[in-house]
N, C-alpha and C. Protein backbone atom coordinates (compact mmCIF):
# COMPACT_ATOMS: atom_id res chain seq x y z
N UNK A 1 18.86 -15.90 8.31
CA UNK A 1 17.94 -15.49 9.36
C UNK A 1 17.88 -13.96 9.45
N UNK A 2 19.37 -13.35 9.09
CA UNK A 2 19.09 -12.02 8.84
C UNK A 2 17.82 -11.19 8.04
N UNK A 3 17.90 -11.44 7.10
CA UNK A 3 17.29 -11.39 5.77
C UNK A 3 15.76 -11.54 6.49
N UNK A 4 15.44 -12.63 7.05
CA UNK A 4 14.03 -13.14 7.23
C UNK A 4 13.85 -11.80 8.34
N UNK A 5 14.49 -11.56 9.37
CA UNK A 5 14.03 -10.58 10.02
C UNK A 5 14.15 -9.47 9.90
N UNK A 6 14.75 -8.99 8.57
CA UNK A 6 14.52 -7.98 7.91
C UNK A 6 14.02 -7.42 7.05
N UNK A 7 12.79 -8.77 6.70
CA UNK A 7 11.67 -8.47 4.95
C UNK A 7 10.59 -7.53 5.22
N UNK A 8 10.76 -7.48 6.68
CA UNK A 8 9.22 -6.54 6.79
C UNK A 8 9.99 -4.83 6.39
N UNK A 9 11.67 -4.38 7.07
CA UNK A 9 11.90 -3.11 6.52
C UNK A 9 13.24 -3.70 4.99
N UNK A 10 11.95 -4.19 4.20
CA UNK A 10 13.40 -4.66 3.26
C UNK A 10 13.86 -3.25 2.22
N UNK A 11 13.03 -2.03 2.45
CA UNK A 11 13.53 -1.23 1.37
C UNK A 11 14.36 -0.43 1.94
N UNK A 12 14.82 -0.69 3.42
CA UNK A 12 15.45 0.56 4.39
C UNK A 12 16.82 -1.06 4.20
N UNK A 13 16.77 -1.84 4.17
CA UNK A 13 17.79 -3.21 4.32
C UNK A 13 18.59 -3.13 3.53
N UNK A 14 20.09 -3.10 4.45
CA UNK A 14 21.13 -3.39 3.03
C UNK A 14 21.45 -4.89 3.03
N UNK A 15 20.75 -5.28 3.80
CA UNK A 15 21.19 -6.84 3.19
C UNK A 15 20.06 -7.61 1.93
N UNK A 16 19.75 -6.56 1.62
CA UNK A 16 18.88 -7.40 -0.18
C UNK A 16 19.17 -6.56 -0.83
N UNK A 17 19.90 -7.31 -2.17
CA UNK A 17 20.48 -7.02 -3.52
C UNK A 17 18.76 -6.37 -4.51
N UNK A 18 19.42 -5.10 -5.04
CA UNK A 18 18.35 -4.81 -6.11
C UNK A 18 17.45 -5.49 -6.80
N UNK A 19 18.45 -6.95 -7.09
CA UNK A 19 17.08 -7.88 -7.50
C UNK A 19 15.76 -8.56 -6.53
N UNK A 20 16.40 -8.78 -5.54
CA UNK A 20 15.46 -8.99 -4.65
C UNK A 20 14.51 -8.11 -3.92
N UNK A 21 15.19 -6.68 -4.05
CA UNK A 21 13.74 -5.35 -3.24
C UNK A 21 12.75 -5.57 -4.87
N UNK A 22 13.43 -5.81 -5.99
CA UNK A 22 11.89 -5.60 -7.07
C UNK A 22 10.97 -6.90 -7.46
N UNK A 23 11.51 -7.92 -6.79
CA UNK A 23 10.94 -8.93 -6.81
C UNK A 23 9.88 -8.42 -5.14
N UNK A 24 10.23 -8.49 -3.92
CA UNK A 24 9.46 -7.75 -3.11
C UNK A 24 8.32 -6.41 -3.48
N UNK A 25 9.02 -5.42 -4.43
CA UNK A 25 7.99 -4.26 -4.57
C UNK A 25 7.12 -5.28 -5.55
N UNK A 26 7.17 -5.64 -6.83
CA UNK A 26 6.32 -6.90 -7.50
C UNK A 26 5.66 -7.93 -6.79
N UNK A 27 5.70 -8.15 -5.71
CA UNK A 27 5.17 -9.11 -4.61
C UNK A 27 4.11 -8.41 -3.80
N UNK A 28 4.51 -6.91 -3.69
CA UNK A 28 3.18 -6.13 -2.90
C UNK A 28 2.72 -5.56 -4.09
N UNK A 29 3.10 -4.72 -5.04
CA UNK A 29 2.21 -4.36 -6.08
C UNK A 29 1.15 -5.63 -6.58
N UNK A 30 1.79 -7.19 -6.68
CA UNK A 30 0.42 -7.77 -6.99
C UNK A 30 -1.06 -7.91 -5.75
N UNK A 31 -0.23 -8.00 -4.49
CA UNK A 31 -0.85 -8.41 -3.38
C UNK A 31 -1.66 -7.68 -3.14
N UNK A 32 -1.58 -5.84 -2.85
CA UNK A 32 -2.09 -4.89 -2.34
C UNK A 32 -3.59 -4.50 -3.40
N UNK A 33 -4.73 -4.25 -3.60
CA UNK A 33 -5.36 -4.09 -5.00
C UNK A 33 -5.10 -2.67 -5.20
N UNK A 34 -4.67 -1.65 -4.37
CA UNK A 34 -4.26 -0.46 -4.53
C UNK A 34 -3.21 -0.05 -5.34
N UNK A 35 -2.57 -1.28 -5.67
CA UNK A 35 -1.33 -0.83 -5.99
C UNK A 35 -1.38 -1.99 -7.80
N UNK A 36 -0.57 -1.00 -8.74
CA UNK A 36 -0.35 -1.62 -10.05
C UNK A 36 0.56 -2.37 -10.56
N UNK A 37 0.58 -2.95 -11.22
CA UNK A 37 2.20 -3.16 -11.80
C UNK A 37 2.41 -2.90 -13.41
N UNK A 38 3.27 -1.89 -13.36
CA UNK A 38 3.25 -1.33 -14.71
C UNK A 38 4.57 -1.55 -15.42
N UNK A 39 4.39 -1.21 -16.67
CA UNK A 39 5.42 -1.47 -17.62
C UNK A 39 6.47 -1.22 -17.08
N UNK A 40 7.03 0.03 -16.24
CA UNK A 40 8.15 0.20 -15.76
C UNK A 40 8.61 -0.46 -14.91
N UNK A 41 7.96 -1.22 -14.08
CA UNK A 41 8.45 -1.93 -13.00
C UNK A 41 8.84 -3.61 -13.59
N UNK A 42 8.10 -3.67 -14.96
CA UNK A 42 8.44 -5.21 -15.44
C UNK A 42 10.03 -4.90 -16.62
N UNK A 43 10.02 -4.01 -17.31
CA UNK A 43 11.24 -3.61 -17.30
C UNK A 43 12.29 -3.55 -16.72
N UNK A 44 12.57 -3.31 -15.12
CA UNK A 44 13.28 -3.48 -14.40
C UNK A 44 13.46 -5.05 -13.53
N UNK A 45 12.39 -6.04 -13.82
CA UNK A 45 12.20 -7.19 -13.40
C UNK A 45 13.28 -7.83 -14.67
N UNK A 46 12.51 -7.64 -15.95
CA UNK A 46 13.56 -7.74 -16.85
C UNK A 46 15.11 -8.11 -16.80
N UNK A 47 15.54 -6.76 -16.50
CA UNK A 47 17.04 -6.57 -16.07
C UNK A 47 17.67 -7.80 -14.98
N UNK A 48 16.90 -8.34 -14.75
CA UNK A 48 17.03 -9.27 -13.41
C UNK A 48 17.13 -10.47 -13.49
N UNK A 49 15.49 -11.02 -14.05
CA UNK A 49 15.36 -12.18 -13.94
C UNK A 49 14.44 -12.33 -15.39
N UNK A 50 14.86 -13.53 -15.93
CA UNK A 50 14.35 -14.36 -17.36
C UNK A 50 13.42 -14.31 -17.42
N UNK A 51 12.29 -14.12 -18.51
CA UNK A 51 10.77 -14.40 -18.86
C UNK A 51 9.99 -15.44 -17.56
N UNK A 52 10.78 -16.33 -18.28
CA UNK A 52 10.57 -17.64 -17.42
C UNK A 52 10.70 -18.03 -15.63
N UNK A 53 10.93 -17.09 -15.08
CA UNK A 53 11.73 -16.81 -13.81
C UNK A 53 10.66 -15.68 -13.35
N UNK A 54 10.29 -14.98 -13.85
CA UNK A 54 8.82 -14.11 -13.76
C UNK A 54 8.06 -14.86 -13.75
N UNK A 55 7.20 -15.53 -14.53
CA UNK A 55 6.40 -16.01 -14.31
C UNK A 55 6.75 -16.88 -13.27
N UNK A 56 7.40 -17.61 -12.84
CA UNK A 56 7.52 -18.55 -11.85
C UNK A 56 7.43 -17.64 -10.27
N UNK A 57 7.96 -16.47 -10.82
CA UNK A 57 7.39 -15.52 -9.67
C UNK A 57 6.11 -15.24 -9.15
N UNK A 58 5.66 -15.12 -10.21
CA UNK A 58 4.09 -14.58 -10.37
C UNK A 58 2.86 -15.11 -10.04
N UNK A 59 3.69 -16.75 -10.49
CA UNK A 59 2.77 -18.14 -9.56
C UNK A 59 3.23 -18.06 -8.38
N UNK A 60 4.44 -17.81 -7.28
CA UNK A 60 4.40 -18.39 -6.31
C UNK A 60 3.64 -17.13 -5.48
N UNK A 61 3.96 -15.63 -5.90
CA UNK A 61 2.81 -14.83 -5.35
C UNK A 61 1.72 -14.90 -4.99
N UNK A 62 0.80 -15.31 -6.65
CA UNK A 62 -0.18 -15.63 -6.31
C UNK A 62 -0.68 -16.85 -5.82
N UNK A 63 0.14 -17.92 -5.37
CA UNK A 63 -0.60 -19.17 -4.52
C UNK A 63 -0.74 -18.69 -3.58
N UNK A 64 0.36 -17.88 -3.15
CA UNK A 64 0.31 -17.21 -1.26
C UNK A 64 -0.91 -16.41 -0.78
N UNK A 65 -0.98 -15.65 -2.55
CA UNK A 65 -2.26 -14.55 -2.10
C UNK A 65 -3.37 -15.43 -1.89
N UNK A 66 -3.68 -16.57 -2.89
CA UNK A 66 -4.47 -17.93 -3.07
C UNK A 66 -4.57 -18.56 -1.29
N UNK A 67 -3.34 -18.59 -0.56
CA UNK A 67 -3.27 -19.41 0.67
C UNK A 67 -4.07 -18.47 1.35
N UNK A 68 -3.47 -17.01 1.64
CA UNK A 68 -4.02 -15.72 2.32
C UNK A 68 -5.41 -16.07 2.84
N UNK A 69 -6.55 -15.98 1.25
CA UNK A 69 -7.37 -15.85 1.53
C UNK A 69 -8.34 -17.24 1.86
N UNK A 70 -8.09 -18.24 1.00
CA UNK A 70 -8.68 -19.79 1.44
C UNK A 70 -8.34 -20.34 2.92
N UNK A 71 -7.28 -19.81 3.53
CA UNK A 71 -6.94 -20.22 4.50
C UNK A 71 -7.70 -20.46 5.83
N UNK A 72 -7.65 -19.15 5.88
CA UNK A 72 -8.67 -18.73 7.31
C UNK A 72 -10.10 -18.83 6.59
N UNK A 73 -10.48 -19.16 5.62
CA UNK A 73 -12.20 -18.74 5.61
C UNK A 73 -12.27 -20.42 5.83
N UNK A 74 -11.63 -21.35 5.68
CA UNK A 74 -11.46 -22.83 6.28
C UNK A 74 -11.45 -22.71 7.45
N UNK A 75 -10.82 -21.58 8.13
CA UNK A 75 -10.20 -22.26 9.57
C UNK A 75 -8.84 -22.62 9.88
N UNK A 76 -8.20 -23.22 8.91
CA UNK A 76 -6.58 -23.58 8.70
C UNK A 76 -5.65 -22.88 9.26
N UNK A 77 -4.82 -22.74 10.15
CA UNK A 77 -4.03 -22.58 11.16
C UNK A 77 -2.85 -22.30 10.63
N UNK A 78 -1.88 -21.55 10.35
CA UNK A 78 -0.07 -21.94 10.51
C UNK A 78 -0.38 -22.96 10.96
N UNK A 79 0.87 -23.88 10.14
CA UNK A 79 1.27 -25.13 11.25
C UNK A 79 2.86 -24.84 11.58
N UNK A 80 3.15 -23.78 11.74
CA UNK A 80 4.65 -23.65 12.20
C UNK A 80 5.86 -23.70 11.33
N UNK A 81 5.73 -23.86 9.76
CA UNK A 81 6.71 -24.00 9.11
C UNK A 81 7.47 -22.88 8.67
N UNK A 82 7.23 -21.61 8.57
CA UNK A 82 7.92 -20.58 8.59
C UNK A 82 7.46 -19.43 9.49
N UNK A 83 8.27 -19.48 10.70
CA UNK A 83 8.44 -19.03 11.51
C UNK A 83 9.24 -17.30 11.63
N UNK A 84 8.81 -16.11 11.48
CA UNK A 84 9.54 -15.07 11.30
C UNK A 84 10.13 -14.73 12.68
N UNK A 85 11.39 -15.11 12.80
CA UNK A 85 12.37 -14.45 14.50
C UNK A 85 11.98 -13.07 14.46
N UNK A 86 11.79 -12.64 15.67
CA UNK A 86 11.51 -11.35 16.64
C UNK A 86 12.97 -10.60 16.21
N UNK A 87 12.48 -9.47 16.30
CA UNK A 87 13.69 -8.41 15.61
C UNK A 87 14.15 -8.15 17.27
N UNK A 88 15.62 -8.03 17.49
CA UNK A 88 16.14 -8.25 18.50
C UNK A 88 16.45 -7.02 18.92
């Protein structure tokens, strides 16, 4: 629960391990269109996590970005399943 209420300042957070802030910066570099993802940053994904483990990344990004935008142009609501706790 820590963790969850700390993804919004996760690059100021010492509770996420290096692999997890570049899986996050790779999560807004795909999300943002401002932003790239370049050789150097998949190099360092590299170091981390398997071919195979990327891409599995890369799909669950983009379903979310996929949910983002199909969501609301439906109408479709949260239905309450992930809930982010109020920073205390």
């Amino acid at each position: 629960m820590e963790k969850l209420a700390d993804v919004t300042t996760w690059r100021d957070s010492a509770l996420f391990s290096e692999a997890e802030r570049l899986a996050l910066e790779y999560a807004e570099r795909i999300t943002y269109t401002d932003r790239k993802v370049d050789d150097a940053l998949v190099e360092q994904l590299k170091r981390h996590y398997t071919e195979a483990q990327i891409v599995e990344l890369t799909a669950a990004i983009a379903m979310e970005n996929f949910r983002s935008k199909f969501n609301p142009a439906l109408g479709i609501e949260a239905q309450g399943f992930c809930i982010v706790p109020k920073r205390g």
